[in-house]
Protein backbone atom coordinates (compact mmCIF):
# COMPACT_ATOMS: atom_id res chain seq x y z
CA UNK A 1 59.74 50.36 -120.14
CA UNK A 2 58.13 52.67 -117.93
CA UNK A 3 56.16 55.76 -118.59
CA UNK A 4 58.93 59.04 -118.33
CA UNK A 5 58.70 61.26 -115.06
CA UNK A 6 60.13 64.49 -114.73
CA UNK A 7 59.47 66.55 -111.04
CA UNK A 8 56.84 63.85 -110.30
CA UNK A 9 54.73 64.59 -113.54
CA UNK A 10 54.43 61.99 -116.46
CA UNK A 11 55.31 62.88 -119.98
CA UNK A 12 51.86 62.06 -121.58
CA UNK A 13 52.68 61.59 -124.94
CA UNK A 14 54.37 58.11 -124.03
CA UNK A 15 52.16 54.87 -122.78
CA UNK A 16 52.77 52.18 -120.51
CA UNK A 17 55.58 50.40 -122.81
CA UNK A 18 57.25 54.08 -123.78
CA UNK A 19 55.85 54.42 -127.04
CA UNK A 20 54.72 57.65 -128.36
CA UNK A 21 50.78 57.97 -128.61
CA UNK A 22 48.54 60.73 -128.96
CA UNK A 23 47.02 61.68 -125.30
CA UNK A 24 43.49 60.76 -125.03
CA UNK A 25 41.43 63.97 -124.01
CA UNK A 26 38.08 61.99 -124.13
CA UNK A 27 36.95 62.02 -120.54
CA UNK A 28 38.08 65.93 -119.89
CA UNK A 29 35.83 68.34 -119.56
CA UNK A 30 35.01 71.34 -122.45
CA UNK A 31 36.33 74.64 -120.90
CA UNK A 32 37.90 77.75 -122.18
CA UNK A 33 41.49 77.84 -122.66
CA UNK A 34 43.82 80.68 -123.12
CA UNK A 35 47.47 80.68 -124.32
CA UNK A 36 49.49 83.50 -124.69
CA UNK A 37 53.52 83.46 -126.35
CA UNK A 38 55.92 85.63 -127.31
CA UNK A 39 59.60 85.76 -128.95
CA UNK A 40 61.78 88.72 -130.30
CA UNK A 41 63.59 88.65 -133.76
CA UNK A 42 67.15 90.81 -133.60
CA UNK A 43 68.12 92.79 -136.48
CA UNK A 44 70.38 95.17 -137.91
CA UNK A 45 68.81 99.33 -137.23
CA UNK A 46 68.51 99.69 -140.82
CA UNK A 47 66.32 96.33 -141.41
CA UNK A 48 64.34 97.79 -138.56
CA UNK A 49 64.34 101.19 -140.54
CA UNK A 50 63.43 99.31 -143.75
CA UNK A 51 60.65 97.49 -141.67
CA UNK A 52 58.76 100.52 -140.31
CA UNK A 53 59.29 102.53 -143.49
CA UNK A 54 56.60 100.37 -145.48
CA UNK A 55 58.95 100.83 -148.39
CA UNK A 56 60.09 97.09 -148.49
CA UNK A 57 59.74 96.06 -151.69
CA UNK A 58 58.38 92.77 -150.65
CA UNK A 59 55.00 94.76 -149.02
CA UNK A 60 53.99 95.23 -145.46
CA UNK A 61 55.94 92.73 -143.40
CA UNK A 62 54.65 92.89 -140.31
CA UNK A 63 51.52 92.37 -142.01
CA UNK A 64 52.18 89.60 -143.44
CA UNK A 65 54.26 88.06 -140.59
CA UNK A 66 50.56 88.70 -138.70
CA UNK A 67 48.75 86.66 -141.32
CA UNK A 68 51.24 84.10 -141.32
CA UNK A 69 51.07 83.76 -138.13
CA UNK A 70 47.62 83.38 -137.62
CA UNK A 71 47.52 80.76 -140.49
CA UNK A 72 50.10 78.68 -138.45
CA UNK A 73 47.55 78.27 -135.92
CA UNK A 74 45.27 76.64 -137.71
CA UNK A 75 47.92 73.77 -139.30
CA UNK A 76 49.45 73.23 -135.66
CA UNK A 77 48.12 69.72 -135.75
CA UNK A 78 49.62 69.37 -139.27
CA UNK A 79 53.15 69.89 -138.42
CA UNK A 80 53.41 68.79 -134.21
CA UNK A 81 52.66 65.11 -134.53
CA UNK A 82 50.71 64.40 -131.53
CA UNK A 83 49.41 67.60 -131.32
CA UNK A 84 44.92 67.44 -131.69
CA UNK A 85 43.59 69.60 -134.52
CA UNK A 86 41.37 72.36 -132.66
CA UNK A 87 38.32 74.31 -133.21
CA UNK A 88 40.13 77.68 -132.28
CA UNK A 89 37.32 80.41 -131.09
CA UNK A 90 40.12 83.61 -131.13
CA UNK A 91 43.56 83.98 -132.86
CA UNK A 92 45.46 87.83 -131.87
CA UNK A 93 49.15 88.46 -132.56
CA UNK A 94 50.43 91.82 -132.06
CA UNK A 95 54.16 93.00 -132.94
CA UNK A 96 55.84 95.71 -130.83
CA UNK A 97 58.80 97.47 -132.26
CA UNK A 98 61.90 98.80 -130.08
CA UNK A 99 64.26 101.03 -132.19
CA UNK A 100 66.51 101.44 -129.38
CA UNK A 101 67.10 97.41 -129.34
CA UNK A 102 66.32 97.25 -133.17
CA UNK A 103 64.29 94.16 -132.54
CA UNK A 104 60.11 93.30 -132.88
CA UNK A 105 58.30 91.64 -130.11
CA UNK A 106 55.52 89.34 -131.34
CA UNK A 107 52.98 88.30 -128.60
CA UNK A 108 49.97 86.30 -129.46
CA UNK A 109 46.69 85.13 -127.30
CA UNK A 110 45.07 81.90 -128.46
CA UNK A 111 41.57 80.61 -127.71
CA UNK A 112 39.64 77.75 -127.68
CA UNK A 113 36.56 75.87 -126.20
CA UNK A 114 37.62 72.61 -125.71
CA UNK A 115 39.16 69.36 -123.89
CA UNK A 116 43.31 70.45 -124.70
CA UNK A 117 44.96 73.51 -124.25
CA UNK A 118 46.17 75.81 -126.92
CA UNK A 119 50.16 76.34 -125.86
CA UNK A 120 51.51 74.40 -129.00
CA UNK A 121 49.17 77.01 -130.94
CA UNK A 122 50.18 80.03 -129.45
CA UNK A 123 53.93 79.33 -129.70
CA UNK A 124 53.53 78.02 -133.30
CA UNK A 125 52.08 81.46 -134.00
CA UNK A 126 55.31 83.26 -132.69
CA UNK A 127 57.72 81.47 -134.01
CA UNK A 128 56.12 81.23 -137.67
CA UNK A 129 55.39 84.94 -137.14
CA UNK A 130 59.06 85.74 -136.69
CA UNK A 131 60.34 83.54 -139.35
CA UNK A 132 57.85 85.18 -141.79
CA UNK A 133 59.90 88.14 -141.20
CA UNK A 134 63.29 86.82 -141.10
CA UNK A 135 62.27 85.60 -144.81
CA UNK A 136 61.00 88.70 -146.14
CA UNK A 137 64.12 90.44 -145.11
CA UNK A 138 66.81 88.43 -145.48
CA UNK A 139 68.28 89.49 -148.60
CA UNK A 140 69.46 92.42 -146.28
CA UNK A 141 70.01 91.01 -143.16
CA UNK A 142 70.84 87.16 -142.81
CA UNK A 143 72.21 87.81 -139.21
CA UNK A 144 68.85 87.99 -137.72
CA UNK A 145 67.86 86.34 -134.99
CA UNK A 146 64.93 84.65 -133.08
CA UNK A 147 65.30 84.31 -129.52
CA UNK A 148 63.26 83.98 -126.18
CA UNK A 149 60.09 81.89 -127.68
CA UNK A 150 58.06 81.59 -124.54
CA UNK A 151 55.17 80.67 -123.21
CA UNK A 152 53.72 83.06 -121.06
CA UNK A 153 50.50 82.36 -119.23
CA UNK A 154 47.75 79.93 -120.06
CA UNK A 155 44.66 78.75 -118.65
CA UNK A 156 42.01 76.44 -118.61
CA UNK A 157 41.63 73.08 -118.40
CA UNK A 158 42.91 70.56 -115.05
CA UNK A 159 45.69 72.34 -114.45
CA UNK A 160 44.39 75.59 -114.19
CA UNK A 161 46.47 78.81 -114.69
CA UNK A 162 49.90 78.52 -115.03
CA UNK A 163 51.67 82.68 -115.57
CA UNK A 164 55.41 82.62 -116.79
CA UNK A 165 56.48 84.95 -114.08
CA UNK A 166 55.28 83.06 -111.12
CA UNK A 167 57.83 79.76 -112.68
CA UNK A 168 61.06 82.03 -113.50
């Protein structure tokens, strides 16, 4: 069996004889790399309400969701099976709120000095982030939902820069 192609790129993650493996990043070369994600969770205007009112009675969510999410980054390699555990040098998430949509944008910029790139981190961040707060309020809203996880730049490494916008 041959090693999968896709546009005239290999999938790493498989060898020679298709099996799954964990890439070897041995010969590349330490350098900064950047990731930044994002995602939106949909809810109803009054979970939104409930949200930004700090009177939840389960605490600060979006506090917590931040937390969470910053403690996903660090157990990426825990839960992605070929994913290498990192040394990660900078972990921000930041949530936006739009009333008018009654949704919360969570964006988050991973960092690293090192031989892989921190995607898998920055996206684990997100979507952990956004379940965080589909759990702490979904004794009032179970029709919440997560949508448009995305990478959206990241940098570093062989392949350079790669920007969301520049692929769409």
């Amino acid at each position: 069996m041959n090693k999968i192609q896709t546009n005239h790129k290999e999938l790493t993650h498989f060898d020679q004889a298709g099996q799954a493996h964990m890439v070897d990043v041995g010969n590349k070369d330490v350098t900064h790399r950047i990731a930044k994600a994002s995602g939106v969770i949909r809810m109803l205007p009054e979970t939104l309400a409930l949200v930004l009112s700090g009177n939840h009675r389960k605490g600060d969510v979006i506090g917590i969701a931040r937390i969470a999410a910053i403690m996903a980054t660090k157990r990426t390699a825990d839960l992605i099976p070929l994913c290498h555990p990192l040394a990660l040098t900078k972990v921000a998430v930041e949530f936006k709120t739009n009333e008018n949509t009654s949704t919360i944008i969570c964006e988050t910029r991973v960092e690293t000095f090192g031989k892989t790139g921190v995607e898998i981190e920055a996206l684990m961040a997100v979507q952990i982030g956004l379940l965080t707060i589909y759990d702490m309020c979904k004794a009032v809203d179970k029709g919440m939902t997560i949508t448009d996880v995305k990478l959206i730049e990241k940098s570093g490494g062989q392949s350079g820069t790669w920007i969301a916008s520049e692929q769409s």
